[in-house]
C-alpha atoms as a PDB file:
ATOM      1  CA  UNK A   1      14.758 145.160 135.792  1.00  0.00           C
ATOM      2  CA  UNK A   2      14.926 147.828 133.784  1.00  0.00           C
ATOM      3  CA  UNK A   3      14.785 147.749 129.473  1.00  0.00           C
ATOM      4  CA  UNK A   4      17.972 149.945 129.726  1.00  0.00           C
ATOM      5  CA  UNK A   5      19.489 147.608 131.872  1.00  0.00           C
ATOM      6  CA  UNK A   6      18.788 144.659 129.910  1.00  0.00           C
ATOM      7  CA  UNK A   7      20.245 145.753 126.648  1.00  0.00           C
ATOM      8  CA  UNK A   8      23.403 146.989 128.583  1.00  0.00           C
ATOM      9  CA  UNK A   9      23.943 142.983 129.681  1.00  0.00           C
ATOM     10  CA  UNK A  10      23.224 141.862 126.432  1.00  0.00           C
ATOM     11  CA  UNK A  11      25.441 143.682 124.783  1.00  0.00           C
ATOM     12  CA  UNK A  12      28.443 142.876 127.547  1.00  0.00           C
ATOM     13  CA  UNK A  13      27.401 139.114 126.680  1.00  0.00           C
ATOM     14  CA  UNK A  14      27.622 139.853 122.689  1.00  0.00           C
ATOM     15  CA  UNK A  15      30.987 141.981 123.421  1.00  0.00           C
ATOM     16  CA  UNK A  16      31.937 138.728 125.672  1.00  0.00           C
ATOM     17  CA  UNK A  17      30.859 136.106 122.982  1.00  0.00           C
ATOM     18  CA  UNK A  18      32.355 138.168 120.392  1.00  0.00           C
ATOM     19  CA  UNK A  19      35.592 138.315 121.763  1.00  0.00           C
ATOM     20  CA  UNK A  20      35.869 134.683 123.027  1.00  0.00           C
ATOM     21  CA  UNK A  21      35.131 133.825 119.081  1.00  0.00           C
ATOM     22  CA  UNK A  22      37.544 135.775 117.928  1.00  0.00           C
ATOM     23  CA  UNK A  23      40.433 134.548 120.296  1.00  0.00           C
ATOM     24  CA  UNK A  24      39.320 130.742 119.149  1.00  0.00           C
ATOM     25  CA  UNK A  25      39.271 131.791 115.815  1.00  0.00           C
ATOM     26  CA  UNK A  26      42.953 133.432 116.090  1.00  0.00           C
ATOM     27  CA  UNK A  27      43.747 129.895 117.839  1.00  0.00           C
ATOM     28  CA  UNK A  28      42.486 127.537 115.517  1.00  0.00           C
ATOM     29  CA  UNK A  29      43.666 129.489 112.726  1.00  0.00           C
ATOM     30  CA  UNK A  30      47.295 129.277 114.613  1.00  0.00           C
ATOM     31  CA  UNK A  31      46.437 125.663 114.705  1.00  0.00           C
ATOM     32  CA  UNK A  32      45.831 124.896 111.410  1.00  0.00           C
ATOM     33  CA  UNK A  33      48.296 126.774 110.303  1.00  0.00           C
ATOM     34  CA  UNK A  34      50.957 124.820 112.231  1.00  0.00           C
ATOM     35  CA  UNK A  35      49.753 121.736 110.915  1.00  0.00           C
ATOM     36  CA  UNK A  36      50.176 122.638 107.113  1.00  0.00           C
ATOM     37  CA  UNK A  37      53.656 123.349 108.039  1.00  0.00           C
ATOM     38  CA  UNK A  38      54.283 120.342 109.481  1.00  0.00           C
ATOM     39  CA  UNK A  39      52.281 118.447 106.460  1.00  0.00           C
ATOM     40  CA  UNK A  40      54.935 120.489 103.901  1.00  0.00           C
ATOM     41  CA  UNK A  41      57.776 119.336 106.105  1.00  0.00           C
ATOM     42  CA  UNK A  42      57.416 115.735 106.071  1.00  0.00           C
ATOM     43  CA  UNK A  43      55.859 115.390 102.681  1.00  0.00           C
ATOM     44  CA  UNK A  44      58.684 117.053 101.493  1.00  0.00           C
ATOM     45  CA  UNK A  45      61.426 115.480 103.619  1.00  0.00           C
ATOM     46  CA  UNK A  46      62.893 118.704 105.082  1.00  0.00           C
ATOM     47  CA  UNK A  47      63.206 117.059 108.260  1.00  0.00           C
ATOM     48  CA  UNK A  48      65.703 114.126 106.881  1.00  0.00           C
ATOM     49  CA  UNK A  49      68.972 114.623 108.489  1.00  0.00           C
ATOM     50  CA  UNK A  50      71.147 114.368 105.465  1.00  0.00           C
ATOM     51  CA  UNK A  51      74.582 113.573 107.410  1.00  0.00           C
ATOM     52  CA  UNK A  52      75.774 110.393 107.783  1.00  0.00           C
ATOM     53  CA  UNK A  53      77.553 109.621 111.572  1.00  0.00           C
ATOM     54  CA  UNK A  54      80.725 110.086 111.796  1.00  0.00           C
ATOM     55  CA  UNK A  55      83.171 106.312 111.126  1.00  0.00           C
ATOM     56  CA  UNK A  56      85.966 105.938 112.440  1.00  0.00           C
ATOM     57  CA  UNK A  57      89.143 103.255 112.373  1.00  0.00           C
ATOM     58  CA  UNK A  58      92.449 103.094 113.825  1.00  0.00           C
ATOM     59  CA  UNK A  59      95.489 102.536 111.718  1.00  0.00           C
ATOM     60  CA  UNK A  60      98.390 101.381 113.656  1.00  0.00           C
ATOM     61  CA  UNK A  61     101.789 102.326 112.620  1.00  0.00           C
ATOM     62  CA  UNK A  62     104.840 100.224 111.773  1.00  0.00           C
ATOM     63  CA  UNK A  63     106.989  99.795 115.181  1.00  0.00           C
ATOM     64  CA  UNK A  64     104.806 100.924 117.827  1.00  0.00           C
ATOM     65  CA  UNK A  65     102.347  98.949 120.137  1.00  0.00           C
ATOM     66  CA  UNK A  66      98.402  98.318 118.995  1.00  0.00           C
ATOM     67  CA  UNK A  67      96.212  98.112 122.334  1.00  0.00           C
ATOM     68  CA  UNK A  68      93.674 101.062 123.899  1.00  0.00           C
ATOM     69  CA  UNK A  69      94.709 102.180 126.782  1.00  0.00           C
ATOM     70  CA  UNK A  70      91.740 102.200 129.565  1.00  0.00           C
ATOM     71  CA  UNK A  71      91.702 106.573 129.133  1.00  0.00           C
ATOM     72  CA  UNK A  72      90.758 105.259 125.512  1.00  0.00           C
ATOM     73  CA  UNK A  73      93.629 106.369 123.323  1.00  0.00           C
ATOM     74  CA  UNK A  74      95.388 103.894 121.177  1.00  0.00           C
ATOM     75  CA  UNK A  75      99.849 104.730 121.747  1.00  0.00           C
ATOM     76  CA  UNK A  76     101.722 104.925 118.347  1.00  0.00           C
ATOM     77  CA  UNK A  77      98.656 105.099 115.871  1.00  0.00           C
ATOM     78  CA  UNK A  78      96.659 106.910 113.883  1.00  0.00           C
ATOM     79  CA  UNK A  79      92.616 107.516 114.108  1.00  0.00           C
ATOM     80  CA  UNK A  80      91.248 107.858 111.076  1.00  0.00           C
ATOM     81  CA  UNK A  81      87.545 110.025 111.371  1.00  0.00           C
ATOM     82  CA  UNK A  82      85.633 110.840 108.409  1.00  0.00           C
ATOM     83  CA  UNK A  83      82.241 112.798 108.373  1.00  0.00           C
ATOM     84  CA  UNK A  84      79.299 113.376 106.323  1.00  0.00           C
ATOM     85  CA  UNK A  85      79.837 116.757 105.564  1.00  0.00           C
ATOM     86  CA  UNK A  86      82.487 119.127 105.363  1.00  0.00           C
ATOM     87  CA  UNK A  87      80.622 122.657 106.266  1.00  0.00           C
ATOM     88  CA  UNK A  88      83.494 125.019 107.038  1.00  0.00           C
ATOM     89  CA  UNK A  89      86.753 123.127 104.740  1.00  0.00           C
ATOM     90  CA  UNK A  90      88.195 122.112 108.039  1.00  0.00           C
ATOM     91  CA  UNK A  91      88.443 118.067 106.702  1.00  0.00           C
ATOM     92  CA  UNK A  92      90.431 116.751 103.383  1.00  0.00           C
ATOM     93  CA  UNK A  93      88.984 115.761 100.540  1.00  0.00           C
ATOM     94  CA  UNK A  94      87.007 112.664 101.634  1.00  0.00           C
ATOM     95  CA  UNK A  95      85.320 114.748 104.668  1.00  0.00           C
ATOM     96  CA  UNK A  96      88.078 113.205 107.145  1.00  0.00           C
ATOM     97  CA  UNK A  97      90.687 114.402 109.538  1.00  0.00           C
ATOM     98  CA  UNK A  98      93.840 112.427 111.035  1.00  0.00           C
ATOM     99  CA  UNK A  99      94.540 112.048 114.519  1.00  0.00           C
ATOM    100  CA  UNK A 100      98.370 111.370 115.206  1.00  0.00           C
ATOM    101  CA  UNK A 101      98.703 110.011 118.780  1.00  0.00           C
ATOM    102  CA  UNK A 102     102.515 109.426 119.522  1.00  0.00           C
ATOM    103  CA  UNK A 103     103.590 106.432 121.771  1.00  0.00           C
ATOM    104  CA  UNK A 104     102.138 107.831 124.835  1.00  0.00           C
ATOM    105  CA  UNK A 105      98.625 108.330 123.666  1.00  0.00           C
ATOM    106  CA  UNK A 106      98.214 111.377 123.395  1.00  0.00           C
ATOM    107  CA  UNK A 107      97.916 113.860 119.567  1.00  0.00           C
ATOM    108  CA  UNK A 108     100.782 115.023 119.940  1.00  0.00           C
ATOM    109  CA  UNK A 109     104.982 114.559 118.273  1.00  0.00           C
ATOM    110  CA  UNK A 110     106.992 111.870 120.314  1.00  0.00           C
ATOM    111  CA  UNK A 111     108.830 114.063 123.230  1.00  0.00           C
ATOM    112  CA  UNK A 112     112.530 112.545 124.144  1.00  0.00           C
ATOM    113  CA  UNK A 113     112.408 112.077 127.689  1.00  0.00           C
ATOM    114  CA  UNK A 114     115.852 112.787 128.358  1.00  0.00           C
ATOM    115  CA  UNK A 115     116.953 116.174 128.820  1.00  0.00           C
ATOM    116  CA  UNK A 116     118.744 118.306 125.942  1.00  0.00           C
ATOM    117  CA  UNK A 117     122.245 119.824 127.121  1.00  0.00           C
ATOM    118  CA  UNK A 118     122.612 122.749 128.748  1.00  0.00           C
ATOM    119  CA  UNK A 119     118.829 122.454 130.128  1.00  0.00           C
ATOM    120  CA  UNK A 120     118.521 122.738 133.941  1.00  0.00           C
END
């Protein structure tokens, strides 16, 4: 072999070396990086999920039945949800909401089931 053609392999192997150090370099420093974050996140409790799960109770209404139906709804009460948080003002003051369900079960006014006059 020649001298020329020696230093022409060394320096692809350099070039080689070189680059492989560099993209472990880029790596670990992606690595370590990463793993600061996370260290700030839990040391600092960003990760806590600050909203309490949702409780809910049923409040049954003077005159009407109290028993779940097997679909789930409870006929001629009201379901009483409150929530941790009340993000977009949707919920009253003590982060709940009212569900009305009439005597059929379903959130909705009571609907007579006999026909108004004059309706065909």
């Amino acid at each position: 072999m020649s001298k020329s053609t020696d230093t022409k392999n060394l320096s692809a192997r350099r070039q080689r070396r070189f680059l492989l150090l560099r993209v472990a370099v880029a790596f670990g420093s992606v690595c370590v990086a990463l793993l600061i974050g996370e260290l700030v996140v839990l040391l600092t409790g960003a990760n806590r999920d600050f909203r309490k799960l949702r409780t809910s109770m049923v409040i049954p209404r003077e005159g009407g039945p109290f028993e779940v139906l097997p679909c789930g709804f409870v006929p001629y009460a009201t379901l009483r949800c409150e929530y941790g948080t009340n993000p977009r003002g949707y919920f009253d003051e003590a982060c709940g909401i009212n569900h009305v369900f009439n005597s059929e079960g379903w959130r909705e006014e009571e609907h007579s089931v006999q026909k108004l006059d004059g309706t065909f």
